[in-house]
Protein backbone atom coordinates (compact mmCIF):
# COMPACT_ATOMS: atom_id res chain seq x y z
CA UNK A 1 35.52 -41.75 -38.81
CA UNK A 2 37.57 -43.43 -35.85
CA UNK A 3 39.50 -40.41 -34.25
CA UNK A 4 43.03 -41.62 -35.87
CA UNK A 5 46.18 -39.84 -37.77
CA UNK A 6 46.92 -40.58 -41.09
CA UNK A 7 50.45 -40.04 -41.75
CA UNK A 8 50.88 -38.18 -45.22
CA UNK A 9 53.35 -39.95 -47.71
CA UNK A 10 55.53 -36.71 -47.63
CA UNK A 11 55.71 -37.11 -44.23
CA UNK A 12 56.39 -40.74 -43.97
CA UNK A 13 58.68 -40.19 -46.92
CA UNK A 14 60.91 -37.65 -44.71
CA UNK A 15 61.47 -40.07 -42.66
CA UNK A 16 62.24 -43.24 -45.04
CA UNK A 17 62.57 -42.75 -48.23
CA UNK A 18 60.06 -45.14 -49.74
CA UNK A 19 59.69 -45.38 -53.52
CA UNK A 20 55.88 -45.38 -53.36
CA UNK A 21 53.63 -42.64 -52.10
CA UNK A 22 51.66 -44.00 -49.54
CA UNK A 23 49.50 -43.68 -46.51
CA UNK A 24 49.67 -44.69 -43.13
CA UNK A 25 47.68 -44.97 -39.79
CA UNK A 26 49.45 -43.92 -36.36
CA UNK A 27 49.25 -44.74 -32.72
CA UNK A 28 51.30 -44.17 -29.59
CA UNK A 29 51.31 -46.38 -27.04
CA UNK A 30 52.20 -44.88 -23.48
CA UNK A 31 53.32 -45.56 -20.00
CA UNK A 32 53.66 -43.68 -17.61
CA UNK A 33 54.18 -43.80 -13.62
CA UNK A 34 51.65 -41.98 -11.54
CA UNK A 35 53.53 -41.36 -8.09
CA UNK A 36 51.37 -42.57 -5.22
CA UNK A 37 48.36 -41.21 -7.17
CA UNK A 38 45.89 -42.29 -3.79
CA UNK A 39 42.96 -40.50 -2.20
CA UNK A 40 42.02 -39.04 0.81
CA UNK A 41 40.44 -42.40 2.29
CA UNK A 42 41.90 -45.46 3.98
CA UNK A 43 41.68 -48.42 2.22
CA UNK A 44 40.80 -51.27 4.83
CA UNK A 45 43.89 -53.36 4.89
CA UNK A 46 46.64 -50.99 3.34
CA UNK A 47 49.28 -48.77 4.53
CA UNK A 48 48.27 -46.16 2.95
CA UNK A 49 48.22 -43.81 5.94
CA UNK A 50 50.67 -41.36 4.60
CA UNK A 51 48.03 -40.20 2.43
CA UNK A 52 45.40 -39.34 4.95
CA UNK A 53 44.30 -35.79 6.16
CA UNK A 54 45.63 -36.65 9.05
CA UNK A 55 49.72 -36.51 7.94
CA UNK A 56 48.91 -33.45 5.34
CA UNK A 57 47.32 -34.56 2.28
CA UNK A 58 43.79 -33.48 1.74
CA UNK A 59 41.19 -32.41 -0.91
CA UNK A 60 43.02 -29.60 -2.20
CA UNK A 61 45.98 -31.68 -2.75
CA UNK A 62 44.55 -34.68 -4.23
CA UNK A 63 42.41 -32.36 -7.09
CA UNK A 64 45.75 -30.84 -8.21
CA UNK A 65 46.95 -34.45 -8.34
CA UNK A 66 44.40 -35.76 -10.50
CA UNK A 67 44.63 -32.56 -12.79
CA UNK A 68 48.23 -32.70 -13.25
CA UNK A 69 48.24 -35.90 -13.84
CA UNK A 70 45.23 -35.82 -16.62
CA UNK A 71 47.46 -33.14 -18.56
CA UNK A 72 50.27 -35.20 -18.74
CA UNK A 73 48.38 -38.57 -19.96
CA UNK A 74 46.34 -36.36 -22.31
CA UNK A 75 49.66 -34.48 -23.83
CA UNK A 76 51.16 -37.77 -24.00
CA UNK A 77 52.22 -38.84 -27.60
CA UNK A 78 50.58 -35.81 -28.99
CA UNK A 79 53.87 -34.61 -30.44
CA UNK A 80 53.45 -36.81 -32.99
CA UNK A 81 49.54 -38.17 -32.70
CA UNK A 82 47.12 -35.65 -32.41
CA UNK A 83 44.52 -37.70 -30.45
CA UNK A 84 47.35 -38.91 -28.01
CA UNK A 85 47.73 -42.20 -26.63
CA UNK A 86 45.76 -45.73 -27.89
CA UNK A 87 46.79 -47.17 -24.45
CA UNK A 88 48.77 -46.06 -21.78
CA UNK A 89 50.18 -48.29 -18.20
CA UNK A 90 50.48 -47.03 -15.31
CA UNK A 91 52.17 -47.72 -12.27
CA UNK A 92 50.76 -46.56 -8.86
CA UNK A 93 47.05 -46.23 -8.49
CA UNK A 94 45.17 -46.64 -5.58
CA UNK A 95 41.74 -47.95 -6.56
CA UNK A 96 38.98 -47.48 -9.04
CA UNK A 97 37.88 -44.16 -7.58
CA UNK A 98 40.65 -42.12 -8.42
CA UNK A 99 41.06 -43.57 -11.77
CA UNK A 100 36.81 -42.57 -11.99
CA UNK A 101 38.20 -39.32 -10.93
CA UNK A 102 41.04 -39.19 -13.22
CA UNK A 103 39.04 -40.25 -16.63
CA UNK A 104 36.36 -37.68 -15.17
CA UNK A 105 39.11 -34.56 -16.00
CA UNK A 106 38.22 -32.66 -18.94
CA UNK A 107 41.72 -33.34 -20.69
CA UNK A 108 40.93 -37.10 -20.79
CA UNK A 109 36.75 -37.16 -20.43
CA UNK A 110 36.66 -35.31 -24.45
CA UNK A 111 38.60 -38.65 -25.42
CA UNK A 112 36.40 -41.34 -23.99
CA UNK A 113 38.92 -42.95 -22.32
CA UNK A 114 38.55 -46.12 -20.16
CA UNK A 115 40.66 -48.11 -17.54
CA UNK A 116 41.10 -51.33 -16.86
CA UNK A 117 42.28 -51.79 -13.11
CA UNK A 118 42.14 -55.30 -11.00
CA UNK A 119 42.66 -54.88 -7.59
CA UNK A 120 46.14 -56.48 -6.54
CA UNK A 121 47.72 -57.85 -3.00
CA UNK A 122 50.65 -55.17 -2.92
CA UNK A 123 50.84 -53.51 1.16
CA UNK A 124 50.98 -49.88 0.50
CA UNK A 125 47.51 -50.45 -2.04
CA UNK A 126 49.60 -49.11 -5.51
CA UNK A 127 48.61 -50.98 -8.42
CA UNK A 128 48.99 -51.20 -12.39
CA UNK A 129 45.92 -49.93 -13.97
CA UNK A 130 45.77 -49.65 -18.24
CA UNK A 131 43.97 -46.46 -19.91
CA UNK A 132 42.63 -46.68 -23.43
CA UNK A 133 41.07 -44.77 -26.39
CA UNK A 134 38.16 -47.36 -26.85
CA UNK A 135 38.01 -46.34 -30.47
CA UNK A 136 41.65 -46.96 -31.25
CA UNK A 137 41.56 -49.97 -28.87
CA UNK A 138 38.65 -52.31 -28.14
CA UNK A 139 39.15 -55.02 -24.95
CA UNK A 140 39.07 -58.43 -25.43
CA UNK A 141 39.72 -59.73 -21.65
CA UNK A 142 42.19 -58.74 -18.99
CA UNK A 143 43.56 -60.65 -15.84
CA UNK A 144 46.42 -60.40 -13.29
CA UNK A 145 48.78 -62.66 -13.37
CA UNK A 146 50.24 -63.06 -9.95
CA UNK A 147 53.44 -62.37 -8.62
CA UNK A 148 55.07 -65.88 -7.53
CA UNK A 149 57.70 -65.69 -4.81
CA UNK A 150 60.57 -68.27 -5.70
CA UNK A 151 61.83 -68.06 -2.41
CA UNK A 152 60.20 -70.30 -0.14
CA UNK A 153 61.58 -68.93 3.06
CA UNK A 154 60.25 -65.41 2.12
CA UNK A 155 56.58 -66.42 0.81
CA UNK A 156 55.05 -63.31 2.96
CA UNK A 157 56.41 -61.57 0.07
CA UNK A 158 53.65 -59.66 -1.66
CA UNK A 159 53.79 -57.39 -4.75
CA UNK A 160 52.08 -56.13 -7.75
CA UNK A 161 51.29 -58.94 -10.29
CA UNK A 162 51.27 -58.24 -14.42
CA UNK A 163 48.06 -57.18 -15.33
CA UNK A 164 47.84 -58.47 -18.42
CA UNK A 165 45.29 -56.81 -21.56
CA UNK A 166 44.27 -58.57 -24.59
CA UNK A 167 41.96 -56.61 -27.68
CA UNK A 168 42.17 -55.31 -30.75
CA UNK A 169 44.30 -52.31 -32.12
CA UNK A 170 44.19 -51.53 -36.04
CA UNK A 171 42.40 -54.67 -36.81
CA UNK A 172 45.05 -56.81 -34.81
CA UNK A 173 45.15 -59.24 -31.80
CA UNK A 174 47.58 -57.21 -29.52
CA UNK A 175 48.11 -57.68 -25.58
CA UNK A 176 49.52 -55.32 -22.75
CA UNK A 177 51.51 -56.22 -19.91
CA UNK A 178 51.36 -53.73 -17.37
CA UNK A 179 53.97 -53.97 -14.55
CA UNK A 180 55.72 -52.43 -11.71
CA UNK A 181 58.47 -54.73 -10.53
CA UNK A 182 59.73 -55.00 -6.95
CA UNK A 183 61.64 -51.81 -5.76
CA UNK A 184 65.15 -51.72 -4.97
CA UNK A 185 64.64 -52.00 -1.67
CA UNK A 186 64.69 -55.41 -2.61
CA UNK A 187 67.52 -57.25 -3.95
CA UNK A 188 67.93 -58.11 -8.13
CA UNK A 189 66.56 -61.46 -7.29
CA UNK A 190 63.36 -60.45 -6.83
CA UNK A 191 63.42 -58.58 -10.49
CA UNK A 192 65.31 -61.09 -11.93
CA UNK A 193 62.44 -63.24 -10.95
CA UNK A 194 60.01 -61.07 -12.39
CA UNK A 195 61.61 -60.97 -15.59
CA UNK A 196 61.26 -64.87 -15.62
CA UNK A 197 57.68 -64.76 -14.99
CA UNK A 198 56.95 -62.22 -17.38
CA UNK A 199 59.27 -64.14 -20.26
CA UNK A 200 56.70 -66.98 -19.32
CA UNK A 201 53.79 -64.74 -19.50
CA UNK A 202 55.01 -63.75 -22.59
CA UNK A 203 55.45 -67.11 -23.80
CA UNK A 204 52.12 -68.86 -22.93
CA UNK A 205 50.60 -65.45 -24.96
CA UNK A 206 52.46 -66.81 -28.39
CA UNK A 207 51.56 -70.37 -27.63
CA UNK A 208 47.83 -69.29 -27.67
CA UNK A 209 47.90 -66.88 -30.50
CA UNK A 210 51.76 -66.85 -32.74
CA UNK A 211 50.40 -63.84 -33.99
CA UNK A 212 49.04 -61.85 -31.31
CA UNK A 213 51.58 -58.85 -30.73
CA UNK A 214 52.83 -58.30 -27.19
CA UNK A 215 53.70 -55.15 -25.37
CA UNK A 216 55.77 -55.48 -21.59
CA UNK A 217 55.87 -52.10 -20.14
CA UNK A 218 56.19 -50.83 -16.89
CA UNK A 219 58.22 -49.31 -13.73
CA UNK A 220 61.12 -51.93 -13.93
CA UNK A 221 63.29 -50.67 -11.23
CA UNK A 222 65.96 -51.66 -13.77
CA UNK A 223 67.70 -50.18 -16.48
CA UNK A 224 67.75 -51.88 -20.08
CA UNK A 225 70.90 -53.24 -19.29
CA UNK A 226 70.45 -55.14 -16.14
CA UNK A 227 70.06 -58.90 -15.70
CA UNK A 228 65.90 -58.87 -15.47
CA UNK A 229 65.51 -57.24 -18.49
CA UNK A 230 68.41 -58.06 -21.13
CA UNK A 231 68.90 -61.94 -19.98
CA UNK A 232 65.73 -63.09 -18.17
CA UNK A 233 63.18 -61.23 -20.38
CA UNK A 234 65.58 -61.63 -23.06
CA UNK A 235 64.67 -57.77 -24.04
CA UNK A 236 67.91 -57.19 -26.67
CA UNK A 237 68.87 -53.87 -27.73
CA UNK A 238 68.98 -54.03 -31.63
CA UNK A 239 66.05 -54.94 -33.82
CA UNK A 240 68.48 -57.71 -36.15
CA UNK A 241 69.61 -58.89 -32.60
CA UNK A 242 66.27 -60.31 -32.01
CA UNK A 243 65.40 -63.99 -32.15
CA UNK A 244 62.20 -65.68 -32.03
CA UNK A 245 62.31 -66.14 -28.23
CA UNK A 246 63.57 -62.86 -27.88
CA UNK A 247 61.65 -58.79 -27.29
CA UNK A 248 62.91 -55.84 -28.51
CA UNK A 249 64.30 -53.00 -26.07
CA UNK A 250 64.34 -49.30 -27.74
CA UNK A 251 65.20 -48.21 -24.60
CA UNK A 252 68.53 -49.81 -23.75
CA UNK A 253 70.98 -47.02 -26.46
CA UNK A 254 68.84 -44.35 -24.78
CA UNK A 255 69.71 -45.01 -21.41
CA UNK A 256 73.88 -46.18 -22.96
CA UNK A 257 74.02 -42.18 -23.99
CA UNK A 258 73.43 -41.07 -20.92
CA UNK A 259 69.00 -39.78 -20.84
CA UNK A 260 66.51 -41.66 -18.51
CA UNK A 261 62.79 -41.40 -16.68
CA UNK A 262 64.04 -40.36 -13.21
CA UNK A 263 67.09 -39.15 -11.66
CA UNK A 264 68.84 -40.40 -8.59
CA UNK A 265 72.24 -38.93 -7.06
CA UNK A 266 72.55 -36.85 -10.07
CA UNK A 267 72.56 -40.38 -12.47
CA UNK A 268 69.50 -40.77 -14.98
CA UNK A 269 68.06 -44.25 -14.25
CA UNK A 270 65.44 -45.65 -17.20
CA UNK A 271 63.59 -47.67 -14.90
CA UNK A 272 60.07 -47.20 -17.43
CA UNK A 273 60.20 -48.85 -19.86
CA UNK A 274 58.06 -50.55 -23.57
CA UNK A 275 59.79 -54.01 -24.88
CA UNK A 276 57.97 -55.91 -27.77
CA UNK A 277 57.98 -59.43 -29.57
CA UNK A 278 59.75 -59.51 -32.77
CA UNK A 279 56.60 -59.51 -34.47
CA UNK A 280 56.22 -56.18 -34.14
CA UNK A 281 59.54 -55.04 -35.96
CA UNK A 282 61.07 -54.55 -39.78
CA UNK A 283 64.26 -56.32 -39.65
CA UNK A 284 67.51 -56.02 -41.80
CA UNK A 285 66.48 -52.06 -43.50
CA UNK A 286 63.13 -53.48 -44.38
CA UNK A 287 60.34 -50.77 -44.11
CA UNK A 288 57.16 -52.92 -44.51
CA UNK A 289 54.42 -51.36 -42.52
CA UNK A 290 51.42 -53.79 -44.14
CA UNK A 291 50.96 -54.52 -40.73
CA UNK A 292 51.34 -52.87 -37.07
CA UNK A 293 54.70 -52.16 -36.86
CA UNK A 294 57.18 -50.53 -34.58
CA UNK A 295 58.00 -46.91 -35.76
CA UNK A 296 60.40 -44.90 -32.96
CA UNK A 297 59.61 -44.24 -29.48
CA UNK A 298 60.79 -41.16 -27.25
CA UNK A 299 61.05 -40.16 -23.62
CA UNK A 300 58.09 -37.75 -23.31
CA UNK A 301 58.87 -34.24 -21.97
CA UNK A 302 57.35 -30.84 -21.52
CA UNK A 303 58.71 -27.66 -19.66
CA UNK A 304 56.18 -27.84 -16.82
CA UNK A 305 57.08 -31.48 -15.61
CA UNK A 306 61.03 -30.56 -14.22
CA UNK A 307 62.30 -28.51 -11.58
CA UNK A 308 62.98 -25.17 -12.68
CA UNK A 309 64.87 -23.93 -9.69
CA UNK A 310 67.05 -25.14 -6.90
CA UNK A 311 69.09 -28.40 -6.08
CA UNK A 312 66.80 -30.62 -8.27
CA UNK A 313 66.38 -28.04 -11.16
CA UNK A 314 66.26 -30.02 -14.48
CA UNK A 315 64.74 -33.56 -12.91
CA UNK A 316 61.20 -34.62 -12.81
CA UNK A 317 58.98 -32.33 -10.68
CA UNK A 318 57.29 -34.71 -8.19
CA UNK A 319 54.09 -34.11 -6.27
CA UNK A 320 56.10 -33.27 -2.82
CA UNK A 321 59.55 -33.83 -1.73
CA UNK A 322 61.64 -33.43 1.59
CA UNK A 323 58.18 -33.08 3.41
CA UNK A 324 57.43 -30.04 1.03
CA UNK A 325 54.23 -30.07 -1.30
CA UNK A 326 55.63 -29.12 -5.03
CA UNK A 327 52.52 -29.20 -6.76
CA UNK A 328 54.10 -31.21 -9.08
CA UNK A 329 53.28 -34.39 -11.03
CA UNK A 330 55.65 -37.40 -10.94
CA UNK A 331 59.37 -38.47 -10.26
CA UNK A 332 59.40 -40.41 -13.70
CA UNK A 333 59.05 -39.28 -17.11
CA UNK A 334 56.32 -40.98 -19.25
CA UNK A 335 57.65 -43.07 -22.20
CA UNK A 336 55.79 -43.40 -25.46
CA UNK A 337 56.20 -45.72 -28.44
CA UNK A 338 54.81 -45.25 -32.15
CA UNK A 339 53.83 -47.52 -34.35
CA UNK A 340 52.81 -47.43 -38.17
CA UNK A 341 50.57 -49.17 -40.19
CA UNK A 342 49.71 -48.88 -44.19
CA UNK A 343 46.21 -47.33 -44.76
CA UNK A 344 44.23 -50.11 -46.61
């Protein structure tokens, strides 16, 4: 049997009241940003210097990396799916070697999971990769869509693209867009501009296939609420909100109350985020789960990934800050979303 979670009526029943007892098949979807997860070799043509023996980071700290970082991804969605994550993005690998390295942990190598990674143009060498159960999800193709700079007097620009991941999850066509915007170093053009190219993306997906079911996630370097994400990706913030041409953000009330992936100034910022065509939703109370549908998604958190202590105590415990190794993991919190469908 595929290594999946049926949900038990009584427990589906808790949490909507259907008339029927009936069955139902779980995943989680994850993403989750790694924090300069590089090596301890240069990459011809990078800037990756600042991870080099040379300036402090060796062996020793690179095999904590990769271990804390294969605890979190394995925990991931867990709360709720015992075999953790279908798929999971992420934001801020180096190369294939230390996503070898990473699958090679034994809290991911027990689960069989694969990568799909395509080298991309970005200076420092960071890239999106996409991890996956390859008995929950099976690849159809993958590419990366570039990164087009609209402004013609800046075209040295160079970023990551969307790597983009078509197969099959519970019998269905479904695609991944894995992303990590420009940083705010940059101004909300260049996000704004990324949020067009991805609503295009997007697009040219449903023109190929109306029914294939399309995930955007990624490191947005924008909150649900700003331009790129609620007007240019048109990503709205309640399911009977959503149009045809429209996604669905669960993550734009989250952020409203006041919770987020990464703190800045003492301000929670929900820069990481999962957005979804409205094929993937029950609209207007409706509870239909014949096919994959979008169940509830969370903020994922455990005990070991904040501060404990100090100035920073309660934010995301990073890998090093002010100069100072932490041992840590990232300075985002991974985000997970569940979906549902009925056991046939």
């Amino acid at each position: 049997m595929k290594r999946k979670i049926f949900l038990l009526a009584v427990f589906f029943l808790a949490t909507f009241a259907v008339s029927a007892q009936k069955s139902y098949v779980g995943y989680a979807i994850g993403f989750y940003n790694q924090e300069n997860l590089f090596d301890t070799c240069h990459d011809a043509g990078k800037n990756d210097y600042e991870f080099l023996p040379s300036n402090g980071w060796n062996g020793l700290k690179y095999s904590h990396k990769i271990h804390n970082m294969a605890r979190v991804l394995s925990d991931m969605g867990t709360d709720v799916i015992p075999v953790g994550c279908a798929a999971i993005g992420m934001s801020e690998v180096e190369n294939d070697h230390v996503l070898n390295d990473l699958i090679g942990q034994p809290a991911l190598s027990k689960r069989g999971y694969k990568y799909i990674h395509i080298e991309g143009p970005d200076r420092r060498g960071i890239d999106c990769a996409l991890l996956y159960n390859p008995q929950l999800f099976q690849v159809r193709n993958s590419k990366l869509v570039p990164y087009v700079q609209e402004l013609v007097k800046d075209s040295t620009f160079k970023t990551r693209g969307f790597l983009t991941v078509s197969g099959t999850l519970a019998g269905e066509h479904v695609t991944f867009v894995v992303c990590h915007w420009p940083s705010r170093f940059s101004t909300g053009f260049y996000r704004e501009s990324a949020g067009r190219q991805v609503k295009v993306l997007k697009d040219s997906l449903l023109r190929d296939d109306p029914n294939v079911k399309v995930f955007v996630m990624g490191d947005m370097n924008d909150d649900p609420e700003n331009a790129s994400l609620h007007e240019y990706l048109r990503a709205k913030a309640e399911i009977n909100e959503v149009g045809a041409d429209d996604m669905y953000n669960p993550w734009y009330n989250i952020h409203k109350s006041g919770t987020g992936t990464l703190s800045y100034d003492g301000a929670w910022d929900l820069f990481d985020q999962i957005v979804m065509t409205p094929n993937l939703l029950n609209k207007n109370g409706k509870k239909d789960f014949s096919t994959l549908k979008f169940w509830k998604n969370q903020i994922f958190r455990r005990d070991y990934l904040f501060q404990t202590e100090g100035k920073y105590k309660g934010t995301p415990k990073r890998t090093s800050a002010g100069g100072v190794w932490l041992d840590g993991y990232s300075d985002h919190l991974p985000v997970v979303v569940y979906l549902l469908k009925e056991k046939q």
